[in-house]
Protein backbone atom coordinates (compact mmCIF):
# COMPACT_ATOMS: atom_id res chain seq x y z
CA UNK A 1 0.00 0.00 0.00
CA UNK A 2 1.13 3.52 -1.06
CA UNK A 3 1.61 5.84 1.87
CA UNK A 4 -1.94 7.73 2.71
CA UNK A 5 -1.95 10.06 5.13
CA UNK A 6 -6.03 10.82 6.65
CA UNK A 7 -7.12 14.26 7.22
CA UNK A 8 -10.10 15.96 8.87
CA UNK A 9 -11.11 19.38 7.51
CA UNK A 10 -13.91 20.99 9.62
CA UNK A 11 -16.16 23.91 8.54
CA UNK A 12 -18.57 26.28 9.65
CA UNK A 13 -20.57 29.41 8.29
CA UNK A 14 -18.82 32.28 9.85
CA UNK A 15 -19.43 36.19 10.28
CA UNK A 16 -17.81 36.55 7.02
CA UNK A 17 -18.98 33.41 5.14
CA UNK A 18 -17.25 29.74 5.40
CA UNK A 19 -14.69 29.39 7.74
CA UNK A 20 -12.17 25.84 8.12
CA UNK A 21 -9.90 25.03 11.41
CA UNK A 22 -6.68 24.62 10.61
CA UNK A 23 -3.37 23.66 12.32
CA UNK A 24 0.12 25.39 12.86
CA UNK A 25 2.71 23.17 12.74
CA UNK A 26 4.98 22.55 15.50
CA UNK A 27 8.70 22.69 15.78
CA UNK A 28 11.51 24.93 15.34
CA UNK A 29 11.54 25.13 11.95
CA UNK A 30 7.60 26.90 11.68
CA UNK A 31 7.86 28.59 14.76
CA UNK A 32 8.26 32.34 13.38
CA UNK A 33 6.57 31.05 10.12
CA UNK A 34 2.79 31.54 9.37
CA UNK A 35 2.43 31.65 5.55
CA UNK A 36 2.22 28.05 4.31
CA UNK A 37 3.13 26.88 7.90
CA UNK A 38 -0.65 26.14 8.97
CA UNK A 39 -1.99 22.13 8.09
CA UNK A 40 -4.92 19.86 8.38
CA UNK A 41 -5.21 18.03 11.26
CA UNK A 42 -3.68 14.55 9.75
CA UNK A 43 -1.61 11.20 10.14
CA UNK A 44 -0.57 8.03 8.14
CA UNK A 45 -2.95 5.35 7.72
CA UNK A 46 -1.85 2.72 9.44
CA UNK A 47 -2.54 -1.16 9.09
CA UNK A 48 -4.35 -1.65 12.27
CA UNK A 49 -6.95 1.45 10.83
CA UNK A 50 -9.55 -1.76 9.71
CA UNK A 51 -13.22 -1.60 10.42
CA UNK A 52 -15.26 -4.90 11.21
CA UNK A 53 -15.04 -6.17 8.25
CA UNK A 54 -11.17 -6.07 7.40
CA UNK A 55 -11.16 -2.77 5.42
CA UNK A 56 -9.02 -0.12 5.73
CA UNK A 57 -11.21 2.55 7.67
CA UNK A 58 -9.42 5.96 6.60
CA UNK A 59 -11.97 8.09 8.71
CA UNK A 60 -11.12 6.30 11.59
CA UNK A 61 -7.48 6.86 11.06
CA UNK A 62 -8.74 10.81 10.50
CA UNK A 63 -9.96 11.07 13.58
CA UNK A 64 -7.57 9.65 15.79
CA UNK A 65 -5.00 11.42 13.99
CA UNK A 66 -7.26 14.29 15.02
CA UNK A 67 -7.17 13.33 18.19
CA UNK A 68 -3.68 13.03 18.40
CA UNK A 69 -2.86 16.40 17.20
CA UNK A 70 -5.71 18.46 18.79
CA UNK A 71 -5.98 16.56 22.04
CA UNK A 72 -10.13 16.39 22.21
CA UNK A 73 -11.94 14.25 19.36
CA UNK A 74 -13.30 15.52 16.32
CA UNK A 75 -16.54 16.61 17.07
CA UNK A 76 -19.57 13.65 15.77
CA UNK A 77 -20.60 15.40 12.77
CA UNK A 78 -21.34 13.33 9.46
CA UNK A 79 -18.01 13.57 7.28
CA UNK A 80 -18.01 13.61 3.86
CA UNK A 81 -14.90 12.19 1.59
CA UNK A 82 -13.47 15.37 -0.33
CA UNK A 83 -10.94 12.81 -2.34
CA UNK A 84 -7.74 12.21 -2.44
CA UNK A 85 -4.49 15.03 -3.31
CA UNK A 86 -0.86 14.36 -3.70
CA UNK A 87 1.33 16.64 -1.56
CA UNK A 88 5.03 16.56 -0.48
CA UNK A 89 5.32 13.27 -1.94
CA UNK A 90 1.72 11.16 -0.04
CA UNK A 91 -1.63 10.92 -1.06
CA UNK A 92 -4.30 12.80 1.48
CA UNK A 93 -7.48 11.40 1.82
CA UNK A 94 -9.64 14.42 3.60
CA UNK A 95 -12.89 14.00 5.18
CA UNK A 96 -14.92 17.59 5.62
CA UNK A 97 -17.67 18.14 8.21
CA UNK A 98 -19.58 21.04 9.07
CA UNK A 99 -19.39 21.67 13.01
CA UNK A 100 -18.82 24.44 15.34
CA UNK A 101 -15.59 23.15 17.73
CA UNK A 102 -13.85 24.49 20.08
CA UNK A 103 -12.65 26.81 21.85
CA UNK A 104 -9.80 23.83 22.79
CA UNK A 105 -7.34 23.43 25.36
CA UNK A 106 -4.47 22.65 22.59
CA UNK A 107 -2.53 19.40 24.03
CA UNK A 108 -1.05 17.51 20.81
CA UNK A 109 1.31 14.65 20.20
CA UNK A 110 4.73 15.38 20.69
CA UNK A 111 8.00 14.60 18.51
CA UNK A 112 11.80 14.08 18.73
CA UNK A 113 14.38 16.25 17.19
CA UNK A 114 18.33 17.41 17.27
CA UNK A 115 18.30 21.25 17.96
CA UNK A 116 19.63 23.35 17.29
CA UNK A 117 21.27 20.72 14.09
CA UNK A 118 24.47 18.65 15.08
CA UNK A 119 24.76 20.02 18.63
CA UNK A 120 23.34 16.55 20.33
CA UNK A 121 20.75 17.78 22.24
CA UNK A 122 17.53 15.99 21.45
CA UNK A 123 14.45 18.01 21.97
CA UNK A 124 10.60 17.60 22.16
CA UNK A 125 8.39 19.35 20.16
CA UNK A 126 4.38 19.35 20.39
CA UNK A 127 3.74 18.68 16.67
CA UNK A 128 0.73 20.83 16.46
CA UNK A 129 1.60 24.57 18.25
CA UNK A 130 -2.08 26.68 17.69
CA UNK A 131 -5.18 25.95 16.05
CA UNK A 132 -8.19 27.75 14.81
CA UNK A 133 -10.69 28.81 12.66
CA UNK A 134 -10.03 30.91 9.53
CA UNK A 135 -11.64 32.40 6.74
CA UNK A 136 -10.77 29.98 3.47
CA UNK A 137 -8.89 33.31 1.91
CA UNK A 138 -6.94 33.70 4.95
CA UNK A 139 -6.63 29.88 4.99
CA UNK A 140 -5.46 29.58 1.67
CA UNK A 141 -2.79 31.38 2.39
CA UNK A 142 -1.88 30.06 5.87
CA UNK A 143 -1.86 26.18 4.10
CA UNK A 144 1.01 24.55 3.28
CA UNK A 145 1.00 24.88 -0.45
CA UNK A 146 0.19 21.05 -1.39
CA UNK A 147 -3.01 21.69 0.71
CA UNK A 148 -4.55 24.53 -0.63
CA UNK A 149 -6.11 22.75 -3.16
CA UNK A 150 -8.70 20.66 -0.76
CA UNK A 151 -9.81 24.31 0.20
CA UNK A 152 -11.35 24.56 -3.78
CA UNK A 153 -12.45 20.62 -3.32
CA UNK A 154 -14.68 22.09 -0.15
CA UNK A 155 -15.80 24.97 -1.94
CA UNK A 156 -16.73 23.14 -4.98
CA UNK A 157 -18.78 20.24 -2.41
CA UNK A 158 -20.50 23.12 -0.84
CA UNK A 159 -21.69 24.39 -4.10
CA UNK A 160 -19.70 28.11 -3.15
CA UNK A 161 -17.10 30.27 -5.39
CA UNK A 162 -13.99 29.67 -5.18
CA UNK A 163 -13.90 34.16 -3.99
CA UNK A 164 -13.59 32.96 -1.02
C-alpha cells in the first residue's frame, strides 16, 4: 500500500462566510513562520486502521489522527470524503464536516528532534503549536502549499465560489 496520510477538515458558516480550522505546525523550523506553515489536522494510515469487516477505515485513522494532534476528538458530525491530493510526496485522503468546535485546550502529540542541528541535544516538540478557525482566503494562504487545493475541493462540495 502507497503511503496515505487521513485528514479531517472541519467547517462552519462564519461572520464573514465559510470558515475551516486549521493547524500550525509545531517545531523549530515553523515557529516564526505563518504563511504556508498552517496544516490539516492529519496522520498516516496505518494497518491496524480496519473496520469490522477487514477494510481499511481511513476516517477512523482521520480522527484519531485528530485526536492526536488536537488533544479532544473531532466533534460527531457526518463527514463527507473530499478525495484524495498528492502533496510533499503522499496521497491525502480528507474527510470535511460542518461543526462548530472548540474553543480547545491545545494538548497535541509530541515529537523528537536534534536542535539546534548537530549540537546533540535531542528536543521535544508538540507537533501541532495553535489551532483555529479561519476564513478559506486567509486559509489559503496560511496552508502549506500542497493543501490549498482541498480548500477549492470544499468549496466546490459546498456548491460556493472559489472568492472565497
Amino acid at each position: 500500500m502507497a503511503v496515505r496520510s487521513a485528514a479531517i477538515l472541519l467547517h462552519r458558516r462564519g461572520p464573514a462566510g465559510r470558515e475551516v480550522w486549521i493547524a500550525h505546525m509545531g517545531g523549530p523550523y515553523w515557529a516564526r513562520k505563518d504563511e504556508g506553515a498552517w496544516t490539516l489536522p492529519k496522520g498516516l494510515v496505518e494497518a491496524n486502521d480496519v473496520d469490522s469487516n477487514g477494510d481499511v477505515d481511513e476516517l477512523a485513522a482521520a480522527r484519531r489522527e485528530f485526536a492526536e494532534e488536537m488533544g479532544t476528538a473531532s466533534p460527531d458530525a457526518v463527514y463527507v470524503p473530499l478525495g484524495d491530493f498528492r502533496a510533499s510526496g503522499k496521497t491525502f485522503v480528507v474527510f470535511a464536516a460542518e461543526a462548530d468546535f472548540g474553543p480547545i485546550e491545545l494538548a497535541s502529540n509530541e515529537f523528537e528532534l536534534e536542535w539546534p542541528p548537530r549540537s546533540g541535544v535531542v528536543r521535544t516538540f508538540p507537533e501541532v503549536d495553535d489551532a483555529g478557525w479561519y476564513p478559506i482566503g486567509d486559509a489559503r494562504a496560511k496552508l502549506a502549499k500542497g493543501q490549498r487545493p482541498i480548500l477549492d475541493a470544499l468549496q466546490r462540495t459546498l456548491g460556493e465560489s472559489g472568492s472565497d
